[in-house]
Protein backbone atom coordinates (compact mmCIF):
# COMPACT_ATOMS: atom_id res chain seq x y z
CA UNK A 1 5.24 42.22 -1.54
CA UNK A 2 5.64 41.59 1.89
CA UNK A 3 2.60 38.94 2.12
CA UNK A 4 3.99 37.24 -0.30
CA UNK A 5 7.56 36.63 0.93
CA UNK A 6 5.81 35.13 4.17
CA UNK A 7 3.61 32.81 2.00
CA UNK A 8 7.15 31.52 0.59
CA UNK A 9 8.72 31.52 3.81
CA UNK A 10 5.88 29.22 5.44
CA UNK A 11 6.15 26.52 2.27
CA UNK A 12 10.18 26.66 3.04
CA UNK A 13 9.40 26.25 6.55
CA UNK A 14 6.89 23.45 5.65
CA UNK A 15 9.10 21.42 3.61
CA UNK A 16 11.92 21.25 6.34
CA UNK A 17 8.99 19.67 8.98
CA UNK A 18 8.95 23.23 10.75
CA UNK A 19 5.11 23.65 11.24
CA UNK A 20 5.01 25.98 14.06
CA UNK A 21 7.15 28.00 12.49
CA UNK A 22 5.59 27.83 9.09
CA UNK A 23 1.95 28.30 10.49
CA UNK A 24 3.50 31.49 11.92
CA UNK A 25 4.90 32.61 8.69
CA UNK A 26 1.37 32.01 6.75
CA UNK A 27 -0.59 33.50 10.12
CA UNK A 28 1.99 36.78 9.65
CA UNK A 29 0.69 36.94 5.88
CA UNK A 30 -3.39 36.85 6.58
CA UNK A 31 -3.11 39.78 8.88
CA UNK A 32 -0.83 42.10 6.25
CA UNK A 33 -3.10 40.82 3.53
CA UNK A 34 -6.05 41.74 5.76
CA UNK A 35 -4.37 44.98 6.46
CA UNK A 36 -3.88 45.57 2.58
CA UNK A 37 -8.09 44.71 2.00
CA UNK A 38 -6.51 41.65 -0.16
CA UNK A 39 -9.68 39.20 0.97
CA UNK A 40 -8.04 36.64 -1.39
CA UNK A 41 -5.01 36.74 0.05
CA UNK A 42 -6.18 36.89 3.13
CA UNK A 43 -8.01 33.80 2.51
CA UNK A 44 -5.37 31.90 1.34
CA UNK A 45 -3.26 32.54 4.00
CA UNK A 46 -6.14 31.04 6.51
CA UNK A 47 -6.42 28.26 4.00
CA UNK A 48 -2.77 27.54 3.86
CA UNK A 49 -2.65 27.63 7.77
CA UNK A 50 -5.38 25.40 8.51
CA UNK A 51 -3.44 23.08 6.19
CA UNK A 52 -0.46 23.20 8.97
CA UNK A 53 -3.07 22.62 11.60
CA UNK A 54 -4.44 19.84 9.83
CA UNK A 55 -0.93 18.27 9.19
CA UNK A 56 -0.29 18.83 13.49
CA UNK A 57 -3.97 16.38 14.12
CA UNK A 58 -5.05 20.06 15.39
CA UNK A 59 -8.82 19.55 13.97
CA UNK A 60 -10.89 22.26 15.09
CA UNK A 61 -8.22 24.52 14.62
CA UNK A 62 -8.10 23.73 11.45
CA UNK A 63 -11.50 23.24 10.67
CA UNK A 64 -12.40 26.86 12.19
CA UNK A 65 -9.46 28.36 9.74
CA UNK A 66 -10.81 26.36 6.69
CA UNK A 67 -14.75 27.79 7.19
CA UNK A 68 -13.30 31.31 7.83
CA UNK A 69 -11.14 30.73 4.04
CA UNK A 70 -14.22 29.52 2.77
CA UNK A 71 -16.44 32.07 3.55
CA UNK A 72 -14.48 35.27 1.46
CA UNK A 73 -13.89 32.47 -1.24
CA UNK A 74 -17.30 32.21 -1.65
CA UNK A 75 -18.10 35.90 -1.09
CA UNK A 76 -15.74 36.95 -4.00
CA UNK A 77 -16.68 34.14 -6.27
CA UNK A 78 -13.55 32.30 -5.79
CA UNK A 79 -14.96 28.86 -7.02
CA UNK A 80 -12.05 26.89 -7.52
CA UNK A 81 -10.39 28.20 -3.57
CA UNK A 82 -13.93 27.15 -2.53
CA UNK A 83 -13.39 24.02 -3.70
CA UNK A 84 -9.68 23.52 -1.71
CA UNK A 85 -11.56 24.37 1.22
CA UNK A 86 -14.73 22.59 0.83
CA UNK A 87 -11.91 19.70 0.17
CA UNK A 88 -10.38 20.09 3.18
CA UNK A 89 -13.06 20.41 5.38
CA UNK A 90 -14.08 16.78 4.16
CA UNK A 91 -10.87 15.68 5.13
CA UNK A 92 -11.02 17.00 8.51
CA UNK A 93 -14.40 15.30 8.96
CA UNK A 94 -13.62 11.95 7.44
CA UNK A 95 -10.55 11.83 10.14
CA UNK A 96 -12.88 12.55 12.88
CA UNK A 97 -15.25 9.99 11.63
CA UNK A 98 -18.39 12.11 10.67
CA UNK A 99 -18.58 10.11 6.96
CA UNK A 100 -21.94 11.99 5.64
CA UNK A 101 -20.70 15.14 6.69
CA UNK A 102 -16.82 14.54 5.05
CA UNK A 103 -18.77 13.05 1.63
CA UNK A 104 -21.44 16.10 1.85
CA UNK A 105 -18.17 18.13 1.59
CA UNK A 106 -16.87 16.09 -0.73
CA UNK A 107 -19.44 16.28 -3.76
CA UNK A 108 -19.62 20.06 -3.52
CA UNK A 109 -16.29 20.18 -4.31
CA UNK A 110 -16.64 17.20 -7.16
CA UNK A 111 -19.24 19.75 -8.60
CA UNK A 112 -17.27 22.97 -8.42
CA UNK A 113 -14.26 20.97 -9.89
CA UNK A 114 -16.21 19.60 -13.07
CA UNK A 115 -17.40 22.89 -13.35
CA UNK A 116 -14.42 24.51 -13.46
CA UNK A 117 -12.36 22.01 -15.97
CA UNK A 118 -10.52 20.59 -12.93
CA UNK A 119 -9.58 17.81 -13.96
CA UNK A 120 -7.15 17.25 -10.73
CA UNK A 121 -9.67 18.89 -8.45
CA UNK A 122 -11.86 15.79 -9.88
CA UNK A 123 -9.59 13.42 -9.47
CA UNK A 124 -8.76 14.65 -5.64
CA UNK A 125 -12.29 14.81 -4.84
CA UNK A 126 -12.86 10.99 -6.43
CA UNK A 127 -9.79 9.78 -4.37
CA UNK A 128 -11.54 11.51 -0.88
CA UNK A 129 -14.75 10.11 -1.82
CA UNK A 130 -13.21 6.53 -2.16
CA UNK A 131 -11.81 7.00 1.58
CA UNK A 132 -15.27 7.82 2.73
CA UNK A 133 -16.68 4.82 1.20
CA UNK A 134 -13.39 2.45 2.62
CA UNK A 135 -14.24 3.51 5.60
CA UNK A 136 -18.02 2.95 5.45
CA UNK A 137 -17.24 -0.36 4.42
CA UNK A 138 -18.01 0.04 0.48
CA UNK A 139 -14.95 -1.45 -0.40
CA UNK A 140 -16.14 -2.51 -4.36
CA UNK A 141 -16.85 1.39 -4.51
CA UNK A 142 -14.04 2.55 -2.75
CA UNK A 143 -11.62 0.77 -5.34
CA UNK A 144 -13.73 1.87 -8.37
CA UNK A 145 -13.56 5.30 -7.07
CA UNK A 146 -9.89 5.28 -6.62
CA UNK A 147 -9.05 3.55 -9.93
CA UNK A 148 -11.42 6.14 -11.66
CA UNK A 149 -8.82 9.16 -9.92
CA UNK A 150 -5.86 7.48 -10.48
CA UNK A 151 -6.41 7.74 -13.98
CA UNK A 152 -7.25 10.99 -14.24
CA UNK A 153 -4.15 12.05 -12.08
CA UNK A 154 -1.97 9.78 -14.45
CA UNK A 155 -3.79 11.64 -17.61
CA UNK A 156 -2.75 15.36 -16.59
CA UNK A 157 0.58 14.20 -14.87
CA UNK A 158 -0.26 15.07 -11.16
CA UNK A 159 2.71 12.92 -9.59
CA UNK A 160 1.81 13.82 -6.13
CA UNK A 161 -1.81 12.53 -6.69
CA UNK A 162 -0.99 9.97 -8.73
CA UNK A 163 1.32 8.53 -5.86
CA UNK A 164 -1.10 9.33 -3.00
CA UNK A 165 -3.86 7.34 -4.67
CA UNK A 166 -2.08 4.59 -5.34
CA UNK A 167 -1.35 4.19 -1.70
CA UNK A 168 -5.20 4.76 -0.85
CA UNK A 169 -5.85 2.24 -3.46
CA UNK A 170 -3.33 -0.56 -2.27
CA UNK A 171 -4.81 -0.13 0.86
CA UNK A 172 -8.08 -1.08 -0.43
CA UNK A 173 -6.68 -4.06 -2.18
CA UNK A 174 -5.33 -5.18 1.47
CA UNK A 175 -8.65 -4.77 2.70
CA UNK A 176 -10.05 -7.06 -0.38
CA UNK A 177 -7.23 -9.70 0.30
CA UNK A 178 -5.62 -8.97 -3.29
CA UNK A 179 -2.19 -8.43 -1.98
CA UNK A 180 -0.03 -9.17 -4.83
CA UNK A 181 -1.82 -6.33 -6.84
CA UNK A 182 -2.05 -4.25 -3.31
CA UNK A 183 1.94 -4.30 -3.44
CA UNK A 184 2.33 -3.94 -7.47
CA UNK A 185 0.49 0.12 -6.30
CA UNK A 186 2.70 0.39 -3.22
CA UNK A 187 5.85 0.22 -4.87
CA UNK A 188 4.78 1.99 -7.88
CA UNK A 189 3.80 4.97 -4.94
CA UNK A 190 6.65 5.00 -3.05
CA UNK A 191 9.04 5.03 -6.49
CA UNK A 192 6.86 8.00 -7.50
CA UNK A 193 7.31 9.43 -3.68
CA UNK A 194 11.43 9.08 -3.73
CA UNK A 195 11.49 10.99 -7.03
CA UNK A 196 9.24 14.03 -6.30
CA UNK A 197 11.39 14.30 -2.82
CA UNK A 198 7.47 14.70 -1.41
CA UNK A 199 8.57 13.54 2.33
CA UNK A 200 5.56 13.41 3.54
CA UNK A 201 4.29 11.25 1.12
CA UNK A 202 7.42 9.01 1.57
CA UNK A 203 6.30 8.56 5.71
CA UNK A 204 2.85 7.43 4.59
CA UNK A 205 3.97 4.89 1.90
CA UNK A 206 6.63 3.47 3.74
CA UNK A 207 4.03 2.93 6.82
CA UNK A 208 1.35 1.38 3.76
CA UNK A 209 4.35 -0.99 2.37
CA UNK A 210 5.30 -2.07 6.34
CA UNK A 211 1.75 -2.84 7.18
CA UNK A 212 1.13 -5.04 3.80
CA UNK A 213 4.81 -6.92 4.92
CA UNK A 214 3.32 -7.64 8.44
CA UNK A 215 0.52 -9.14 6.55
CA UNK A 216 2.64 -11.07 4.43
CA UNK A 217 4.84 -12.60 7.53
CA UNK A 218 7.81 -10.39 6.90
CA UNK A 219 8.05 -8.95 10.25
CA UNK A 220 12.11 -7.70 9.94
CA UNK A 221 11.58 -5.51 6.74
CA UNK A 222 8.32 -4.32 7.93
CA UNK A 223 10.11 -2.81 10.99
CA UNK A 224 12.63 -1.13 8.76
CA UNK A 225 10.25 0.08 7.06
CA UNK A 226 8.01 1.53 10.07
CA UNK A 227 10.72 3.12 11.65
CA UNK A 228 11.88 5.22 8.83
CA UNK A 229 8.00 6.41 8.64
CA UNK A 230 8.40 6.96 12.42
CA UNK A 231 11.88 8.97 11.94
CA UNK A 232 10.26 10.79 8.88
CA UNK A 233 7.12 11.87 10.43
CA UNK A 234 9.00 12.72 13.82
CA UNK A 235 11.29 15.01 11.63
CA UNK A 236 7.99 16.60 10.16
CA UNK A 237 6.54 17.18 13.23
CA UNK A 238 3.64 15.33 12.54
CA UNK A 239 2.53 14.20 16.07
CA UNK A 240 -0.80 12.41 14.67
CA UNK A 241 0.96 10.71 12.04
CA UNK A 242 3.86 9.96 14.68
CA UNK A 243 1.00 7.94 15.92
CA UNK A 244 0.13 5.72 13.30
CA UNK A 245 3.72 4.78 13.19
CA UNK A 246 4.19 3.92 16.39
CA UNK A 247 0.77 1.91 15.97
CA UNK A 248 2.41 0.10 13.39
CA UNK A 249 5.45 -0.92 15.02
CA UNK A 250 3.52 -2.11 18.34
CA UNK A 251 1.38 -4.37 16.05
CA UNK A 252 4.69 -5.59 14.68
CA UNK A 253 6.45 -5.79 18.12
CA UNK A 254 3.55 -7.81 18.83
CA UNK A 255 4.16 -10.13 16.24
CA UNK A 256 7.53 -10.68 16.85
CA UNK A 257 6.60 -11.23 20.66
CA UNK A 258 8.59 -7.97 21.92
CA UNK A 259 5.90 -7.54 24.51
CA UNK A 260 7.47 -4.24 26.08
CA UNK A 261 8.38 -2.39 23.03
CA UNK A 262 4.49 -3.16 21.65
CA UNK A 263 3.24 -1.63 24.93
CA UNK A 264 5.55 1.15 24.86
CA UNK A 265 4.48 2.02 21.21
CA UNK A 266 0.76 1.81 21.57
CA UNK A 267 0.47 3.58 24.85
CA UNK A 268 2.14 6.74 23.03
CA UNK A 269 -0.29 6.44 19.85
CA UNK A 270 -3.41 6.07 22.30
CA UNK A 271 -2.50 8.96 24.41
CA UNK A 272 -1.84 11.49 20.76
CA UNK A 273 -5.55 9.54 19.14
CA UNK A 274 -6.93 10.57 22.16
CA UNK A 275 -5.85 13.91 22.59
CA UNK A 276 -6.81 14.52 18.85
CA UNK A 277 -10.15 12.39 19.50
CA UNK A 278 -9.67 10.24 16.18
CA UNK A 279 -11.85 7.41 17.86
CA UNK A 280 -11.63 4.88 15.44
CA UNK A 281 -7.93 4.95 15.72
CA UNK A 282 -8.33 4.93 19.48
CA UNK A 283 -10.74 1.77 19.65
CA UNK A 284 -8.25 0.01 17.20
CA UNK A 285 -5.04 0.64 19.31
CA UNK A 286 -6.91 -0.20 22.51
CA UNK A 287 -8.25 -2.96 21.29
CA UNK A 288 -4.39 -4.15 19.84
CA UNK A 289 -2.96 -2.73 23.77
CA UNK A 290 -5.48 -5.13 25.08
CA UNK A 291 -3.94 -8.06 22.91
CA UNK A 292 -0.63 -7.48 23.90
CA UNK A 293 -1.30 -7.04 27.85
CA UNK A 294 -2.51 -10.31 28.13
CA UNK A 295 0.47 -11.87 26.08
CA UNK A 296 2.50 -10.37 28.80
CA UNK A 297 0.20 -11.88 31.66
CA UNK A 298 -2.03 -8.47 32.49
CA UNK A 299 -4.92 -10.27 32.01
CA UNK A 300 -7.26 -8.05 34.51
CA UNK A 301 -5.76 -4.95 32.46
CA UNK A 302 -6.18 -6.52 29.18
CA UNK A 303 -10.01 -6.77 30.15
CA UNK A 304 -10.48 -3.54 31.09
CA UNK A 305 -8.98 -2.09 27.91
CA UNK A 306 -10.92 -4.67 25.74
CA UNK A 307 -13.95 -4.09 27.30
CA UNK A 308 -13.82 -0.27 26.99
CA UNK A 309 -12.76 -0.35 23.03
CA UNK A 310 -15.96 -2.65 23.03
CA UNK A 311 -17.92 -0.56 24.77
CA UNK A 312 -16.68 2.60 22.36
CA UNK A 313 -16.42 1.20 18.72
CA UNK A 314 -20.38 0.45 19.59
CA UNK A 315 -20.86 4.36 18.79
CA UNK A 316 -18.25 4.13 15.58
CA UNK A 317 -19.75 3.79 12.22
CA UNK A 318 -16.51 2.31 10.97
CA UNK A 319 -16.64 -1.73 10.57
CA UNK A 320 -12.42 -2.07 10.99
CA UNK A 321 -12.29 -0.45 14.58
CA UNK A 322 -15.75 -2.99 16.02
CA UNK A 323 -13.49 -5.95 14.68
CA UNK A 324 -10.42 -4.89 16.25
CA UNK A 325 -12.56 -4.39 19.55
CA UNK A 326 -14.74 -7.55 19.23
CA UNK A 327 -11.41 -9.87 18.81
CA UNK A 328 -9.50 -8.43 21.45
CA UNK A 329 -12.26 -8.85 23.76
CA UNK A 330 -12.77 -12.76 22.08
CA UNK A 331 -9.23 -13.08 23.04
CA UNK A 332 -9.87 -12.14 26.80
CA UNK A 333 -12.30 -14.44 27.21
CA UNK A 334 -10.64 -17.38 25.88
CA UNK A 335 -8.00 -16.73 28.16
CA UNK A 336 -10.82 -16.73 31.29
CA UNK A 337 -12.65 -19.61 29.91
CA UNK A 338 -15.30 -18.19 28.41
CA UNK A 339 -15.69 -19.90 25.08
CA UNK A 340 -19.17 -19.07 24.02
CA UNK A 341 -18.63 -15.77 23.98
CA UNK A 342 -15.21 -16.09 22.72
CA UNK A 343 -17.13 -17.83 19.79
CA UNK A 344 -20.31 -15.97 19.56
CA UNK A 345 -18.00 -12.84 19.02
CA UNK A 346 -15.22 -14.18 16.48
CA UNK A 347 -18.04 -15.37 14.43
CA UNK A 348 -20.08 -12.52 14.40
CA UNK A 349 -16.86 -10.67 13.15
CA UNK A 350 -16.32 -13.75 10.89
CA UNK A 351 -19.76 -13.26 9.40
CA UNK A 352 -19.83 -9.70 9.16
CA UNK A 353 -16.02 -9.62 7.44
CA UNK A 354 -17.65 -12.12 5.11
CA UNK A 355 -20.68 -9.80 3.88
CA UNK A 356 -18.75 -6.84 3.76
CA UNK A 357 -15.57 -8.45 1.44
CA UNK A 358 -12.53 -7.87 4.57
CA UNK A 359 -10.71 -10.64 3.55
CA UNK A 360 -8.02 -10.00 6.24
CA UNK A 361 -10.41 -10.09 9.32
CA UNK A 362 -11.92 -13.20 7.90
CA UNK A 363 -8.78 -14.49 8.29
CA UNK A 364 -8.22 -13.35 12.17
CA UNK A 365 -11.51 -14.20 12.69
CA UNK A 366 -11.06 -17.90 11.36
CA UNK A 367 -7.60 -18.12 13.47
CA UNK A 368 -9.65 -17.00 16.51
CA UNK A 369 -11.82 -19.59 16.30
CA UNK A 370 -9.56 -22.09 16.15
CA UNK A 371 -7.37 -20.83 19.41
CA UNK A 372 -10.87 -20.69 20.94
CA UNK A 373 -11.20 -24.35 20.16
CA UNK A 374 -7.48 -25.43 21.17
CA UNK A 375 -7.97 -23.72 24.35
CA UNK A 376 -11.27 -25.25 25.16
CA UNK A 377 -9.60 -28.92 24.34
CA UNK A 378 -11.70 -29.20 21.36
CA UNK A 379 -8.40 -30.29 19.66
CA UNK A 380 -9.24 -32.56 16.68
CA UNK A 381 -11.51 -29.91 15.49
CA UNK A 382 -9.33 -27.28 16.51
CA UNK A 383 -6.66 -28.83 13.98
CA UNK A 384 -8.76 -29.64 10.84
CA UNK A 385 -9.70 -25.80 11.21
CA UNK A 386 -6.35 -24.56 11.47
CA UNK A 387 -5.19 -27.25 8.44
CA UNK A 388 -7.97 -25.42 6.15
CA UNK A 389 -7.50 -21.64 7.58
CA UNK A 390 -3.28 -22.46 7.00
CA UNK A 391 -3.84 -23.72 3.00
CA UNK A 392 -5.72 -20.63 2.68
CA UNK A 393 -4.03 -18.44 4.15
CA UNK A 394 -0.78 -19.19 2.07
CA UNK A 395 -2.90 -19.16 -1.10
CA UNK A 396 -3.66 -15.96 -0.78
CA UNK A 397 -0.39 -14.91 0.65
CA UNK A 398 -1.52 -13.86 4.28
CA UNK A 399 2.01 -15.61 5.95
CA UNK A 400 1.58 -14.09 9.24
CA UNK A 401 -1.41 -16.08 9.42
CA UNK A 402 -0.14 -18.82 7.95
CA UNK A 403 2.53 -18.93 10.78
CA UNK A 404 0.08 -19.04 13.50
CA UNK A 405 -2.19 -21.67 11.87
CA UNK A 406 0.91 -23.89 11.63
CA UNK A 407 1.67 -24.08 15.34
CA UNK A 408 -2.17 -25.01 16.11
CA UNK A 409 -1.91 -27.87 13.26
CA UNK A 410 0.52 -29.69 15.42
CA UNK A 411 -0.64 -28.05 18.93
């Protein structure tokens, strides 16, 4: 059948990084289904291209396609298609940042799926769940959640789930400050990645494995690592995920005090998180733009930017982005002098991290503190804070932190 031979075209096209052209191939196959009064087929081909739209940060588009699949699922009592489009139409709103809409989405399809004997469809829908609850700052639940689908994934040999969770779940674990376990799921991801030859699973563990190395004080490898994500997701086509690696490598840039190379890298991610309004990722880049123009002396710049990520993550639901926004602005205002607010707003992050179990921002919080009190002149203080924040930090293996609490022991 005709239909059919485009369906297989568009996954061909798909695994060589050629979305356009395999969005065309699965758009070609909905209308000659249509034309044939296949609904089903029809609806799969809507589904399958709103997956390519999804993959391009094209949200709406894909959104619209998923709710149009939906629909004739539902009319012809397609339960388990339902479910792949109920699933996707949680992932699309989790991206966006509407969390009770994406985890609404979510336990329909956790329903259908243990319905149906699913026992991957569970799994999946466990694993989404878990993101919605990372990112509303559950972090106890989110790991729970993700342990409970990565066991069901290992039980009815999904590799591809298996490896994506274990990603979602080390990230998780970087959030909790567990980073030796954190890296034991990385690797075991990215092994799993390399030997189902899933690329695009390969570009998001190898950007998971270079963020936990930036974390650890490895700055070299975690390049590496970035840029084959960034050459991966480039080759893929992938211009939202093209983002996140070029996020990644400006906040390593940053560390390794390539000022221009940061900026270059973060003004390309904000422009694509803008264009495919993922806010949170927007405040968060701003907010690490801001950081790194007034390393380079743009002070006045650096301001603005802060100030504006402050001004949006107000609106974001999302604890990670407010830090991001509240420290870079902390960071301005040290540099103008302004220490009580420099201090009012590392603490509050300090104290919020705390309750909510980010180990990692507790740790920038703690260093921001302490370069609010070497700047002020505060200096004896400043040191015994940086002494305790430096034992800790190497305890629990945080070396890039480590680093920068050395150099304000001795300030």
């Amino acid at each position: 059948m005709v239909a059919q031979s485009r369906i297989a075209e568009g996954w061909d096209w798909e695994r060589l990084g050629e979305l356009d052209k395999s969005r065309a191939a699965f758009a070609e196959a909905h209308d000659l289904f249509a034309a044939a009064g296949d609904r089903r087929g029809a609806a799969i081909a809507s589904h399958l291209t709103g997956d390519i739209f999804y993959d391009q940060g094209k949200y709406a588009e894909a959104n619209r396609t998923y709710e149009s699949a939906l629909v004739i699922f539902r009319e012809i009592g397609d339960q388990r298609d339902a479910s792949r489009s109920l699933n996707n139409l949680g992932n699309v709103a989790n991206d966006i940042g509407d969390f009770p809409k994406a985890m609404k989405y979510y336990e329909q399809t956790l329903a259908i799926d243990r319905e149906t004997g699913s026992k991957s469809g569970v799994a999946g829908a466990l694993g989404n769940m878990a993101n919605v609850l990372d990112s509303m700052s559950d972090l106890s639940n989110a790991r729970k959640k993700n342990e409970e689908g990565l066991a069901m994934f290992r039980e009815v040999g999904d590799q591809r789930g298996t490896a994506s969770t274990l990603g979602n779940l080390g990230n998780v674990l970087i959030e909790m400050g567990e980073l030796t376990a954190a890296r034991q799921r990385l690797d075991e991801g990215m092994d799993i990645q390399k030997q189902t030859g899933y690329r695009r699973g390969q570009a998001y563990a190898l950007n998971n494995l270079a963020d936990l190395l930036t974390v650890s004080g490895d700055f070299s490898e975690a390049r590496k690592l970035a840029e084959q994500s960034l050459a991966l997701r480039k080759e893929l086509g992938e211009s939202t995920n093209v983002a996140f690696s070029q996020q990644e490598l400006g906040w390593i840039a940053f560390n390794e005090a390539r000022l221009t190379d940061a900026e270059s890298y973060l003004r390309g991610a904000t422009q694509a998180f803008q264009n495919a309004d993922l806010r949170d990722n927007l405040v968060s880049c701003n907010a690490l733009l801001a950081r790194v123009l007034l390393a380079a002396g743009k002070t006045a710049e650096a301001g603005r930017l802060a100030g504006a990520a402050q001004e949006m993550a107000k609106s974001r639901p999302s604890r990670p982005p407010q830090f991001d926004a509240a420290l870079a602005l902390a960071s301005v205002q040290t540099a103008e002098g302004k220490f009580a607010d420099a201090t009012k707003a590392a603490q509050d992050v300090l104290n919020l991290a705390t309750r909510y179990g980010y180990v990692g921002y507790q740790m920038e919080s703690r260093l921001m503190l302490v370069q609010v009190l070497t700047r002020s002149g505060k200096l004896s203080q400043a040191r015994a804070q940086a002494g305790a924040l430096q034992k800790d930090a190497r305890a629990k293996g945080y070396g890039r932190i480590e680093r920068e609490a050395a150099k304000l022991v001795v300030h």
